[in-house]
PDB file of N, CA and C in Angstrom:
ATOM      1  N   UNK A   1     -19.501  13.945  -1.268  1.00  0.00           N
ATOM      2  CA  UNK A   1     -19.148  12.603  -0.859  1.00  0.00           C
ATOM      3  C   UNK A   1     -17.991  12.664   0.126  1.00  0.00           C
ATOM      4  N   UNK A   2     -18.027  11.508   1.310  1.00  0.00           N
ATOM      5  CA  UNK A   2     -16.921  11.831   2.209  1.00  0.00           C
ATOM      6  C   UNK A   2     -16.462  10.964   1.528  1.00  0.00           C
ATOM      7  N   UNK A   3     -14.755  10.887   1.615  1.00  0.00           N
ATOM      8  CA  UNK A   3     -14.291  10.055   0.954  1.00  0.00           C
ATOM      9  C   UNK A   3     -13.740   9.371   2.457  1.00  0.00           C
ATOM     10  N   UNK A   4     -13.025   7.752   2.345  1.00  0.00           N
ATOM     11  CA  UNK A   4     -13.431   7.037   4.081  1.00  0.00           C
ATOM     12  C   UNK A   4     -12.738   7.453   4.598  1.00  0.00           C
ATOM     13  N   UNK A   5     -12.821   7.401   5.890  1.00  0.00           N
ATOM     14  CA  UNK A   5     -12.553   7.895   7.005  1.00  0.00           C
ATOM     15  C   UNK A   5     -11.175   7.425   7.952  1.00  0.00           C
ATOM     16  N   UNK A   6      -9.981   7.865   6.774  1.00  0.00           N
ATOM     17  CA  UNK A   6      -8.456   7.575   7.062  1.00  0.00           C
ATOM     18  C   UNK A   6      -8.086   9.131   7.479  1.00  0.00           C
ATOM     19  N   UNK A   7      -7.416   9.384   9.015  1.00  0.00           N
ATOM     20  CA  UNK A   7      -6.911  10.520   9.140  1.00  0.00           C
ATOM     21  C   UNK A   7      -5.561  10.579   8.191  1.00  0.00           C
ATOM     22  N   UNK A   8      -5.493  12.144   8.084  1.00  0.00           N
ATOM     23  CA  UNK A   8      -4.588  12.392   7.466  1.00  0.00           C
ATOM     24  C   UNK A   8      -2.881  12.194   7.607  1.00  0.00           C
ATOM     25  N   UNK A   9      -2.377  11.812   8.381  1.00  0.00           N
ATOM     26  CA  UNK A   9      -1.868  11.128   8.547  1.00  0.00           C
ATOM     27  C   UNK A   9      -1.356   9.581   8.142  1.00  0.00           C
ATOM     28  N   UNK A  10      -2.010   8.840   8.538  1.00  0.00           N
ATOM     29  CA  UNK A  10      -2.886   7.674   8.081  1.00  0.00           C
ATOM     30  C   UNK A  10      -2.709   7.271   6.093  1.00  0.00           C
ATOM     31  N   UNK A  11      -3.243   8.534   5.874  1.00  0.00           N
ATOM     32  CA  UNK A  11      -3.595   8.658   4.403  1.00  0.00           C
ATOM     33  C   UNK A  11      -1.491   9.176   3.891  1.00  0.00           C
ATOM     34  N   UNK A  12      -1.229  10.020   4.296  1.00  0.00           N
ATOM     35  CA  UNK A  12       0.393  10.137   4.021  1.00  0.00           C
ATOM     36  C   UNK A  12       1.393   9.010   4.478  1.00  0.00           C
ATOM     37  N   UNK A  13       1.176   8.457   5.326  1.00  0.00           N
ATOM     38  CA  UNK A  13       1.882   7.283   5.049  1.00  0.00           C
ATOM     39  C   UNK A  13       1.489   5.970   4.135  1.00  0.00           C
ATOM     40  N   UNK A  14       0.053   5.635   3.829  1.00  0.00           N
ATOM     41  CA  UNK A  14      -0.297   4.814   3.079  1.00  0.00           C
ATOM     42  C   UNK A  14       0.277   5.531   1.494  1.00  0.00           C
ATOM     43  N   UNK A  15       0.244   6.530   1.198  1.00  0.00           N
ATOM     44  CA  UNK A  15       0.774   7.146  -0.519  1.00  0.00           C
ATOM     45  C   UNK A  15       2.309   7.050   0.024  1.00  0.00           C
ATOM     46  N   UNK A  16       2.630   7.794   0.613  1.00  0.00           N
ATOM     47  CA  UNK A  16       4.319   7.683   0.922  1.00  0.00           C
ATOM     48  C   UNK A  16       4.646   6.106   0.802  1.00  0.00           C
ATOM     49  N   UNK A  17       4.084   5.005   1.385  1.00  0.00           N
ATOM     50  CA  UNK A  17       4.766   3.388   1.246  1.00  0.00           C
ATOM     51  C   UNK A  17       4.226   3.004  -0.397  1.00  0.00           C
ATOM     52  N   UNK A  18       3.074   3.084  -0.918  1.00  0.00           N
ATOM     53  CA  UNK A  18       2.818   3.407  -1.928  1.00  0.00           C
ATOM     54  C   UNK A  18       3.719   3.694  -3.326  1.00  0.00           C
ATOM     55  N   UNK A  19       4.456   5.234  -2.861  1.00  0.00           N
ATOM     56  CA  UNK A  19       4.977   5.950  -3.974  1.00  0.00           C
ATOM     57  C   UNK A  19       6.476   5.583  -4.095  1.00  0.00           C
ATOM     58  N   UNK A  20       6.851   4.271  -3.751  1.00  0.00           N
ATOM     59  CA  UNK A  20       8.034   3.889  -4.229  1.00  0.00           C
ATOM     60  C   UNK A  20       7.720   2.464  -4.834  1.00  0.00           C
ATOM     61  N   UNK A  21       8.403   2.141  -5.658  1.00  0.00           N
ATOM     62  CA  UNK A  21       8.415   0.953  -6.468  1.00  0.00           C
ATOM     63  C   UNK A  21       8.769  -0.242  -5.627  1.00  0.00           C
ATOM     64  N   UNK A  22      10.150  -0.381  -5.307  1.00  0.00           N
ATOM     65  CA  UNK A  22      10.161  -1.146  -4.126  1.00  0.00           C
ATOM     66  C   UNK A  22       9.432  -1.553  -3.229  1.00  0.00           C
ATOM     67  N   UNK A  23       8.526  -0.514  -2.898  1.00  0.00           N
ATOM     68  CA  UNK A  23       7.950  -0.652  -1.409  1.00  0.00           C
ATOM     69  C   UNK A  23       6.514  -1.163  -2.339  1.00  0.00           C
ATOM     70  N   UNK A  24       6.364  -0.896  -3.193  1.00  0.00           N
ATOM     71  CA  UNK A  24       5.140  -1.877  -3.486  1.00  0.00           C
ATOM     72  C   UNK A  24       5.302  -3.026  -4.096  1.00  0.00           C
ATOM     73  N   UNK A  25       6.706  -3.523  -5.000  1.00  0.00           N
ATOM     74  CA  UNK A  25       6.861  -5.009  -5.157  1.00  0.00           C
ATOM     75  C   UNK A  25       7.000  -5.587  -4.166  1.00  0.00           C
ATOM     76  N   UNK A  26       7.398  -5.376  -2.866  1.00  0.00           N
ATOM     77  CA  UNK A  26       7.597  -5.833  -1.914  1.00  0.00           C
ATOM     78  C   UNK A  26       6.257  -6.360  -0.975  1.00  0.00           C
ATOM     79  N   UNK A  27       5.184  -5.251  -1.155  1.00  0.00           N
ATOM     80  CA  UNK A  27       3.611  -5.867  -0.956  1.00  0.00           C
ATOM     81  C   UNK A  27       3.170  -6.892  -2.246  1.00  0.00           C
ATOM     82  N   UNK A  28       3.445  -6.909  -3.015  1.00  0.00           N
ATOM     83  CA  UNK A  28       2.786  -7.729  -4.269  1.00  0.00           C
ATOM     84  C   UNK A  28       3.451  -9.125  -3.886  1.00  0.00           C
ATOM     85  N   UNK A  29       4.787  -8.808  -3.636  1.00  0.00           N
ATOM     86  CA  UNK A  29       5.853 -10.069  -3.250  1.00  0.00           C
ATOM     87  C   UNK A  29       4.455 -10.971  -1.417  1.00  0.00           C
ATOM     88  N   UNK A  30       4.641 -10.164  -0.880  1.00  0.00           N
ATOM     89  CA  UNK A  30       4.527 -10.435   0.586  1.00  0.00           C
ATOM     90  C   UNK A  30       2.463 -10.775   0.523  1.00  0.00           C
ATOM     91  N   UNK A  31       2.267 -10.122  -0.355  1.00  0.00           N
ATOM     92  CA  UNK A  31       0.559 -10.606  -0.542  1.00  0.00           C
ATOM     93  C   UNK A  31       0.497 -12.368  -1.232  1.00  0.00           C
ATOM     94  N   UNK A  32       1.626 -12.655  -2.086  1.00  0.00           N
ATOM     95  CA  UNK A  32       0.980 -13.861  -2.425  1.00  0.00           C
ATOM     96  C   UNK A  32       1.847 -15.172  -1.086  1.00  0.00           C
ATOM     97  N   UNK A  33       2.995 -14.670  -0.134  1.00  0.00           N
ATOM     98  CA  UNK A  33       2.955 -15.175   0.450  1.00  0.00           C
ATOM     99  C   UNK A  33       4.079 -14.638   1.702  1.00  0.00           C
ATOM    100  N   UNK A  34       4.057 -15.347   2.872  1.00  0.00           N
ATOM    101  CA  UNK A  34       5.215 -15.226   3.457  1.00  0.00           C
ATOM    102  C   UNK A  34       6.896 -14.948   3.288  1.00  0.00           C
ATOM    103  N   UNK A  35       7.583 -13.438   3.394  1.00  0.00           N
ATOM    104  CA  UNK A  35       9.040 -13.977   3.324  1.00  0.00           C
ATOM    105  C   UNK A  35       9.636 -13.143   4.563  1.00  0.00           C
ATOM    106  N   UNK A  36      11.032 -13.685   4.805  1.00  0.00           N
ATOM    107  CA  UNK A  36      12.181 -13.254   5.430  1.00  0.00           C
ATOM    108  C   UNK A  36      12.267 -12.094   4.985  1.00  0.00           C
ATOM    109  N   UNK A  37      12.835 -11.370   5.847  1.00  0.00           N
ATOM    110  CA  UNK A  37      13.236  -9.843   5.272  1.00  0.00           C
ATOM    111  C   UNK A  37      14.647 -10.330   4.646  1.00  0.00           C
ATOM    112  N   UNK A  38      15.587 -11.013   4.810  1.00  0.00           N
ATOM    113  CA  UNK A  38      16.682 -11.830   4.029  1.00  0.00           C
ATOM    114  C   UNK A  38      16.190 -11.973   2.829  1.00  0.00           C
ATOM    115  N   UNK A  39      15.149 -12.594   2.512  1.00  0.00           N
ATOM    116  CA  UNK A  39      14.634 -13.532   1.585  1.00  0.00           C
ATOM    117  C   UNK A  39      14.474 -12.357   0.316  1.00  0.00           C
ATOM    118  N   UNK A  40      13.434 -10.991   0.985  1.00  0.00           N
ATOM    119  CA  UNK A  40      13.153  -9.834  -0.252  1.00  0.00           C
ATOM    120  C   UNK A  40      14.278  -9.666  -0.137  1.00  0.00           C
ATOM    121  N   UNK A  41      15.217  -9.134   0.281  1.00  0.00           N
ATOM    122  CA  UNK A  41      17.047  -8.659   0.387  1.00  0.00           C
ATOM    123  C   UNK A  41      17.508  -9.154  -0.916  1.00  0.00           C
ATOM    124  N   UNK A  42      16.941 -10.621  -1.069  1.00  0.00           N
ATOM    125  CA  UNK A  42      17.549 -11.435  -2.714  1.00  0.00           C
ATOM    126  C   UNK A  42      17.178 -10.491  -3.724  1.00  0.00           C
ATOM    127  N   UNK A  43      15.762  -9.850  -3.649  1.00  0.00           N
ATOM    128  CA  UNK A  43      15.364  -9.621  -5.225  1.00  0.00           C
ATOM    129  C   UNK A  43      15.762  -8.292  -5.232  1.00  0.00           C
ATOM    130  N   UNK A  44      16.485  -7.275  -4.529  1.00  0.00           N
ATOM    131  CA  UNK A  44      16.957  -5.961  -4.656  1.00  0.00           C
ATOM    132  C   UNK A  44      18.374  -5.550  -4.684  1.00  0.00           C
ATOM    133  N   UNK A  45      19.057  -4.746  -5.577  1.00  0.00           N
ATOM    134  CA  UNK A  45      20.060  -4.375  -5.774  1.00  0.00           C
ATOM    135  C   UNK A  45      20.163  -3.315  -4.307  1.00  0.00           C
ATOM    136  N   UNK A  46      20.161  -3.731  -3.237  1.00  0.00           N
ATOM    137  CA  UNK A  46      20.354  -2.840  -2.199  1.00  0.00           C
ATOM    138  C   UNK A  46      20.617  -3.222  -1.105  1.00  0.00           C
ATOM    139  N   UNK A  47      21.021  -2.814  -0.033  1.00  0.00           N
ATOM    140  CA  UNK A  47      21.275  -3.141   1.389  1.00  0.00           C
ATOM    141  C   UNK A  47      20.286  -4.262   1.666  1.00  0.00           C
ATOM    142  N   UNK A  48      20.765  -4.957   2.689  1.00  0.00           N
ATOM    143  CA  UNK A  48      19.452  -5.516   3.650  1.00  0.00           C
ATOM    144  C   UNK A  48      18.962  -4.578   4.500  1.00  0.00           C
ATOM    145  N   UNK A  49      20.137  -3.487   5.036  1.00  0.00           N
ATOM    146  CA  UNK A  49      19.487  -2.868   5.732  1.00  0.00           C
ATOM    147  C   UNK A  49      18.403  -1.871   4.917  1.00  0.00           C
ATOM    148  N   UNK A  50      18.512  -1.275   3.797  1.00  0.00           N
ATOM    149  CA  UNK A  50      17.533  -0.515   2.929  1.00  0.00           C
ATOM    150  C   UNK A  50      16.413  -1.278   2.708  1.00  0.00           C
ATOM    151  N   UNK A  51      16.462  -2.648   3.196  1.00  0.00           N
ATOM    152  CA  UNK A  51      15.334  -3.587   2.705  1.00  0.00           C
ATOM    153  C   UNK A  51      14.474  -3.054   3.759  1.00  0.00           C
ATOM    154  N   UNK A  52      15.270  -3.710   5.113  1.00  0.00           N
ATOM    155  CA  UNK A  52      14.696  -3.268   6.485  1.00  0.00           C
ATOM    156  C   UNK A  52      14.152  -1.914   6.900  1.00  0.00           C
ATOM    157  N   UNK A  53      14.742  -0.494   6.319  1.00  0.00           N
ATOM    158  CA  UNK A  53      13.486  -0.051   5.347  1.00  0.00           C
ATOM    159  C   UNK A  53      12.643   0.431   5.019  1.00  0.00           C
ATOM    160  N   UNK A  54      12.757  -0.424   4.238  1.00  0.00           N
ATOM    161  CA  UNK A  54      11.620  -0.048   3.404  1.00  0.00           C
ATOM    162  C   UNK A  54      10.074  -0.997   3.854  1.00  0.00           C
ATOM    163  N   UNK A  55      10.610  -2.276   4.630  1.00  0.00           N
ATOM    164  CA  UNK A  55       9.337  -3.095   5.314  1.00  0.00           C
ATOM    165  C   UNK A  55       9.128  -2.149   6.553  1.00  0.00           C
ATOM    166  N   UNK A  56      10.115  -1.298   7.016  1.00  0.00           N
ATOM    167  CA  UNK A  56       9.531  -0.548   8.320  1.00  0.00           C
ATOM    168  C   UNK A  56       8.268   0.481   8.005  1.00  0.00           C
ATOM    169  N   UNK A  57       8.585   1.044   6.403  1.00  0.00           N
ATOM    170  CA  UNK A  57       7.712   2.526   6.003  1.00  0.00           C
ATOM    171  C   UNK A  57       6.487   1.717   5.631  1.00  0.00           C
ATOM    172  N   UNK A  58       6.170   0.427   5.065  1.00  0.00           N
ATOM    173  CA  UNK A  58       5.173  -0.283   5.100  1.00  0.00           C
ATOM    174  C   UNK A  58       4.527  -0.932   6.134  1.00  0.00           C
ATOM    175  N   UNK A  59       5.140  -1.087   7.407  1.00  0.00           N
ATOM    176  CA  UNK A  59       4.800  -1.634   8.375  1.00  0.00           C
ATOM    177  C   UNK A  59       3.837  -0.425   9.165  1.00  0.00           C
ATOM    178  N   UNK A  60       4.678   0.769   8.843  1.00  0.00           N
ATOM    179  CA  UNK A  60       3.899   1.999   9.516  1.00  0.00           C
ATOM    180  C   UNK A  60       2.509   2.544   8.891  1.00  0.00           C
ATOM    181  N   UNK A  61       2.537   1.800   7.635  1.00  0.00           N
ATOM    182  CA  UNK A  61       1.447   2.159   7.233  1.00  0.00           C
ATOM    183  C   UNK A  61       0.645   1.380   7.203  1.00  0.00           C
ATOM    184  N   UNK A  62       0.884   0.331   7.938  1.00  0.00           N
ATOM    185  CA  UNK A  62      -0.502  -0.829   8.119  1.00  0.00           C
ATOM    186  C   UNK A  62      -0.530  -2.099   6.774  1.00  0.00           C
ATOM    187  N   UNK A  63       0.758  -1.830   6.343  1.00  0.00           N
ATOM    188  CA  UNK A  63       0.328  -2.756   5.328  1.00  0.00           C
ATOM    189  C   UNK A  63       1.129  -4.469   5.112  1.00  0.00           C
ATOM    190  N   UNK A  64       2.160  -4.164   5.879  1.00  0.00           N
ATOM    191  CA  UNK A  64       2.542  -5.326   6.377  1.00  0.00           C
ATOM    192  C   UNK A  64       2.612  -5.598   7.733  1.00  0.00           C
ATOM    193  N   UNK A  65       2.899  -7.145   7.988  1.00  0.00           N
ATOM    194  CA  UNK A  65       3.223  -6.994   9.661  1.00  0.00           C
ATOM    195  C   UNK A  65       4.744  -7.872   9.486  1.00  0.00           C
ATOM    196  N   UNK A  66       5.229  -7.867  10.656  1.00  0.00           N
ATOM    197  CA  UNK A  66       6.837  -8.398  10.453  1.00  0.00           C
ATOM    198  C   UNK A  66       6.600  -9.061  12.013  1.00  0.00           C
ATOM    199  N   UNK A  67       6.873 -10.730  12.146  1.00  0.00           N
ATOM    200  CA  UNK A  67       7.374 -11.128  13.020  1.00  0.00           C
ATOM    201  C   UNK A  67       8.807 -12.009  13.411  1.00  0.00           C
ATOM    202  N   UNK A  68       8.847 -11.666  14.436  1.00  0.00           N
ATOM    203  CA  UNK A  68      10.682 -12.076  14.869  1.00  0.00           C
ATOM    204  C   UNK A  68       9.943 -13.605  14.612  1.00  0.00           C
ATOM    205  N   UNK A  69      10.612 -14.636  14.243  1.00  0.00           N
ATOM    206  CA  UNK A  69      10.476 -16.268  14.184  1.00  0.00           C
ATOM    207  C   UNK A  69      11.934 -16.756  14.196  1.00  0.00           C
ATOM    208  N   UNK A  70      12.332 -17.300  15.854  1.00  0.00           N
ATOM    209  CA  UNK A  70      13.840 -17.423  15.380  1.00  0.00           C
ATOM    210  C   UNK A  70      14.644 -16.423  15.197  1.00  0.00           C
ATOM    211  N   UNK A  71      16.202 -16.290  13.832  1.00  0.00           N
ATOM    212  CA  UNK A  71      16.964 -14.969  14.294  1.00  0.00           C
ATOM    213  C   UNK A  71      16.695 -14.780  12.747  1.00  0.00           C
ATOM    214  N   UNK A  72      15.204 -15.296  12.378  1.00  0.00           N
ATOM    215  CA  UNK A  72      14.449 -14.133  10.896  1.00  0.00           C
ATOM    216  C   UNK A  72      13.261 -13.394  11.102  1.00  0.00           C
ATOM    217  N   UNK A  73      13.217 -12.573  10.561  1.00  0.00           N
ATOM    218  CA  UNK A  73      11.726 -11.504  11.091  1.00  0.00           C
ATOM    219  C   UNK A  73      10.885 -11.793   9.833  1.00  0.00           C
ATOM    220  N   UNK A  74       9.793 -12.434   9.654  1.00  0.00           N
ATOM    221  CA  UNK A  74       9.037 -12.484   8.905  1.00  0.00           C
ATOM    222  C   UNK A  74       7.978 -11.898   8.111  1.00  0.00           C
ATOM    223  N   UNK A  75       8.347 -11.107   7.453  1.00  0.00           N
ATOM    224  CA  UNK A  75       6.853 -10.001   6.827  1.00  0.00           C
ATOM    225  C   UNK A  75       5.600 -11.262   6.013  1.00  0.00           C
ATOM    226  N   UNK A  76       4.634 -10.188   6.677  1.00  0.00           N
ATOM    227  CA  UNK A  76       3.234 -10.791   5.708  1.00  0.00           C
ATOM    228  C   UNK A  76       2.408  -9.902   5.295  1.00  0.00           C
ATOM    229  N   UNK A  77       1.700  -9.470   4.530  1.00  0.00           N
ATOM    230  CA  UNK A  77       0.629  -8.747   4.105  1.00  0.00           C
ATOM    231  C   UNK A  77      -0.445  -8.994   5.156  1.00  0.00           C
ATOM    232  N   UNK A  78      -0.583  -7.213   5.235  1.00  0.00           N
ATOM    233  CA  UNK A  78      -1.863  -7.518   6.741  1.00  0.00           C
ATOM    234  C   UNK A  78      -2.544  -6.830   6.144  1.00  0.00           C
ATOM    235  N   UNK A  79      -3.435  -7.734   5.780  1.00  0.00           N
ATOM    236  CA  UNK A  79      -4.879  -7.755   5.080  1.00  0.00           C
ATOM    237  C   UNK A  79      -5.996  -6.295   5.527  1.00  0.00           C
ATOM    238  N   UNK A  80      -6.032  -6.229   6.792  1.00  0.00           N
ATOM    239  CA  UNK A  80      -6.991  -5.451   7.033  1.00  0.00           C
ATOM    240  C   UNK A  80      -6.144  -4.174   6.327  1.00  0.00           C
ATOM    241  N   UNK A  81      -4.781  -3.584   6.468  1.00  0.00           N
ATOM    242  CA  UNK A  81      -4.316  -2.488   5.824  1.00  0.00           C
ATOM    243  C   UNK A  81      -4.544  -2.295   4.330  1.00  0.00           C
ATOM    244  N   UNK A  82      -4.617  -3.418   4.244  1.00  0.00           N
ATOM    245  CA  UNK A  82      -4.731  -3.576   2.335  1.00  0.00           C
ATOM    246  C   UNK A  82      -6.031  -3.218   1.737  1.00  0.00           C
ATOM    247  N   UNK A  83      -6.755  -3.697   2.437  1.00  0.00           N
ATOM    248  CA  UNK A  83      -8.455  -3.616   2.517  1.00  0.00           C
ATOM    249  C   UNK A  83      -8.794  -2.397   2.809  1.00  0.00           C
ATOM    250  N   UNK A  84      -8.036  -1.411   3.598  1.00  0.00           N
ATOM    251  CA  UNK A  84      -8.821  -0.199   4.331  1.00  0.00           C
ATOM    252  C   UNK A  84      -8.026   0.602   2.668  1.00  0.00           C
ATOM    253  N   UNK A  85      -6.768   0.255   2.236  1.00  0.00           N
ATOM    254  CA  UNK A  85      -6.388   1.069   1.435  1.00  0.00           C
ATOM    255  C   UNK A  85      -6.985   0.795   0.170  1.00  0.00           C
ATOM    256  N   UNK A  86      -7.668  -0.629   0.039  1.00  0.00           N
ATOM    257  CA  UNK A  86      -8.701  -0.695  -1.572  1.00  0.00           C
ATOM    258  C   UNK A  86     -10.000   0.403  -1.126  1.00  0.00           C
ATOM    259  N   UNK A  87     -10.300  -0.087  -0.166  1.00  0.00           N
ATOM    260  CA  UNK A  87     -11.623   0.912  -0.080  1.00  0.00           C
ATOM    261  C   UNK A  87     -11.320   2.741  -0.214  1.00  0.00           C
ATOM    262  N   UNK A  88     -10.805   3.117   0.088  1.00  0.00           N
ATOM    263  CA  UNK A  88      -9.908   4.221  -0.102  1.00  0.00           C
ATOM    264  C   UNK A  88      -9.826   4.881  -1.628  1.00  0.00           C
ATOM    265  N   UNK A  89      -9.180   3.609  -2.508  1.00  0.00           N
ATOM    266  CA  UNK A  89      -9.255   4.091  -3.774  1.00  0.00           C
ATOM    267  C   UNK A  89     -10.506   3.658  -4.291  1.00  0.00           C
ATOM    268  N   UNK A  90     -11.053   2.727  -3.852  1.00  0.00           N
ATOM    269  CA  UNK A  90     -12.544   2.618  -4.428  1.00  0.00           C
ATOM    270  C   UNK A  90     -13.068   3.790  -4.426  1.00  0.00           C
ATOM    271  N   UNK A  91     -13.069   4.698  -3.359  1.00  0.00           N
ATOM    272  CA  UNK A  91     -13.867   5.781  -3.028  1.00  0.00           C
ATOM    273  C   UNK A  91     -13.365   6.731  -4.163  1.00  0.00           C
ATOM    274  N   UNK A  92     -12.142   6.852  -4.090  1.00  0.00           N
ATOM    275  CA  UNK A  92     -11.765   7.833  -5.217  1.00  0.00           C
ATOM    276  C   UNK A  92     -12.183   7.349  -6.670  1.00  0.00           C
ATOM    277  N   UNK A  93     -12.157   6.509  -6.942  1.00  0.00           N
ATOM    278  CA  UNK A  93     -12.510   6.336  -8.585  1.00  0.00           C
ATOM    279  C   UNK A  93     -14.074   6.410  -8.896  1.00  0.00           C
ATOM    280  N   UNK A  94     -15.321   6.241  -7.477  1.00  0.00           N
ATOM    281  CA  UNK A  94     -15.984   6.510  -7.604  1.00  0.00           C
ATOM    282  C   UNK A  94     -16.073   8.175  -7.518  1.00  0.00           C
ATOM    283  N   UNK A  95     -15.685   9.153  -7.274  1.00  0.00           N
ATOM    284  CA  UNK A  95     -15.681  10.005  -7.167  1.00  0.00           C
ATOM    285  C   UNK A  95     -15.351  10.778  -8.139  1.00  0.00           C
ATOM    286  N   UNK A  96     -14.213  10.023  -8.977  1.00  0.00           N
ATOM    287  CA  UNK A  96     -13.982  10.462 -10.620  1.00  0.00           C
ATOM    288  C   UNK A  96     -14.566   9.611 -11.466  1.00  0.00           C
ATOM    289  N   UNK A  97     -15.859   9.374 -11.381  1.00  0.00           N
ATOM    290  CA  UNK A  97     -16.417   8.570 -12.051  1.00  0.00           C
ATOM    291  C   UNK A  97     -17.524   9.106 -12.237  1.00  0.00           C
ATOM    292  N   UNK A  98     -18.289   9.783 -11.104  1.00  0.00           N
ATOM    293  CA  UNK A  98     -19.073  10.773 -11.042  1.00  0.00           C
ATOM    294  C   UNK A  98     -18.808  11.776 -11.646  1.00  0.00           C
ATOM    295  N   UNK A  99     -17.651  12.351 -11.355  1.00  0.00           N
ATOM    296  CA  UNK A  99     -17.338  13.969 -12.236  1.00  0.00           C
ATOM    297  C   UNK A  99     -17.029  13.772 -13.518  1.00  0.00           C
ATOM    298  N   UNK A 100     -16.659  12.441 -14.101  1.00  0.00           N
ATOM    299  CA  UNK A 100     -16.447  12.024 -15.500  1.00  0.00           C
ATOM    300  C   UNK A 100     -18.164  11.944 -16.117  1.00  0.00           C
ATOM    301  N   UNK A 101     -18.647  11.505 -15.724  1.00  0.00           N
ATOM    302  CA  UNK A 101     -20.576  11.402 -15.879  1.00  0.00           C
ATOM    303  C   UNK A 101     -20.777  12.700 -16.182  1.00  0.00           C
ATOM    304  N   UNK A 102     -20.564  13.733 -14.641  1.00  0.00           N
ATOM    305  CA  UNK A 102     -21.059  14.810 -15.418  1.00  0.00           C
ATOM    306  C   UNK A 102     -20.946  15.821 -15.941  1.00  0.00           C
ATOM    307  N   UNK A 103     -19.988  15.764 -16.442  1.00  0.00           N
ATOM    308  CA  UNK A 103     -18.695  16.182 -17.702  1.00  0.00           C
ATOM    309  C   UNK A 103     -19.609  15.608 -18.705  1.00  0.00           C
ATOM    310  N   UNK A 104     -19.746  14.470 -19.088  1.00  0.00           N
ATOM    311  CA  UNK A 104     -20.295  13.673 -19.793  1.00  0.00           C
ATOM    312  C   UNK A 104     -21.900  14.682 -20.398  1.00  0.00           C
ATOM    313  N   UNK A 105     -22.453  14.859 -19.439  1.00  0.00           N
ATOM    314  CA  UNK A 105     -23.773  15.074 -19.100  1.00  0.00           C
ATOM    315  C   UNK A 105     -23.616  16.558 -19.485  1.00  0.00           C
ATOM    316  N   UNK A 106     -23.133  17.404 -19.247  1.00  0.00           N
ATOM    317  CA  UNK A 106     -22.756  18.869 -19.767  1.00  0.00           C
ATOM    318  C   UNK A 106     -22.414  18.496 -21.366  1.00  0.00           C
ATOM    319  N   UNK A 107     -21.454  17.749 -21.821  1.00  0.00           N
ATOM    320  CA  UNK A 107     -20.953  18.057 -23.332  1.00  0.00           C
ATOM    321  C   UNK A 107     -22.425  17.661 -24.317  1.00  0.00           C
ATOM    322  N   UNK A 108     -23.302  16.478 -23.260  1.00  0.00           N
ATOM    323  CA  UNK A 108     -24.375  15.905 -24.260  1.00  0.00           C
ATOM    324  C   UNK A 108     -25.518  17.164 -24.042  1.00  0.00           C
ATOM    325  N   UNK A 109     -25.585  17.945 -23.240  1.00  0.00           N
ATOM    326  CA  UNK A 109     -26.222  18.830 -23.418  1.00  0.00           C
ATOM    327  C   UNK A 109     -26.069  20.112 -24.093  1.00  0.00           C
ATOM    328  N   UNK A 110     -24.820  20.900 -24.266  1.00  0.00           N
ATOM    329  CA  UNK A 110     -24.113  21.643 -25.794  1.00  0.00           C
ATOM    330  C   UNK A 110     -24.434  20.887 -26.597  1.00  0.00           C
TER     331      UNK A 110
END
């Protein structure tokens, strides 16, 4: 099975924005709606600038977008990044889903 067709690259920055906590409340935050990079700044014990960031390592990975509006930059969840990265793990769980089957399929045959 190919699994889809994210260069590698691509694929290390989507786990790298991923593999911090922050950087994914910050998509969970920004998926149900619009905020200020000020605005996430509220819910973290950290810099604004550490906020700024941490929306940059997500921005590089396609998963938010940030626009200047005025003198606030606005992050949003950009859908198509989010989407290329469900399909992604779709692929993988089908893939351990298969080798769980036939695992499965070997023990019922012992």
């Amino acid at each position: 099975m190919v699994v889809y067709e994210i260069r590698d690259a691509d694929l290390d920055r989507l786990f790298q924005a991923f593999a911090d906590a922050t950087r994914r409340d910050i998509v969970t935050r920004v998926t149900a709606g619009e905020y200020s990079v000020s605005g996430l700044a509220e819910h973290y014990a950290m810099s604004f600038a550490a906020v700024q960031k941490h929306v940059a390592v997500l921005e590089r990975a396609s998963l938010v977008t940030k626009e200047k509006r005025g003198r606030e930059q606005i992050v949003r969840a950009h859908h198509d990044g989010l989407q290329r990265a469900r399909r992604l793990l779709d692929e993988y769980e089908t893939i351990w889903r298969q080798r769980a089957d036939r695992i499965a399929d070997i023990l019922a045959e012992g």
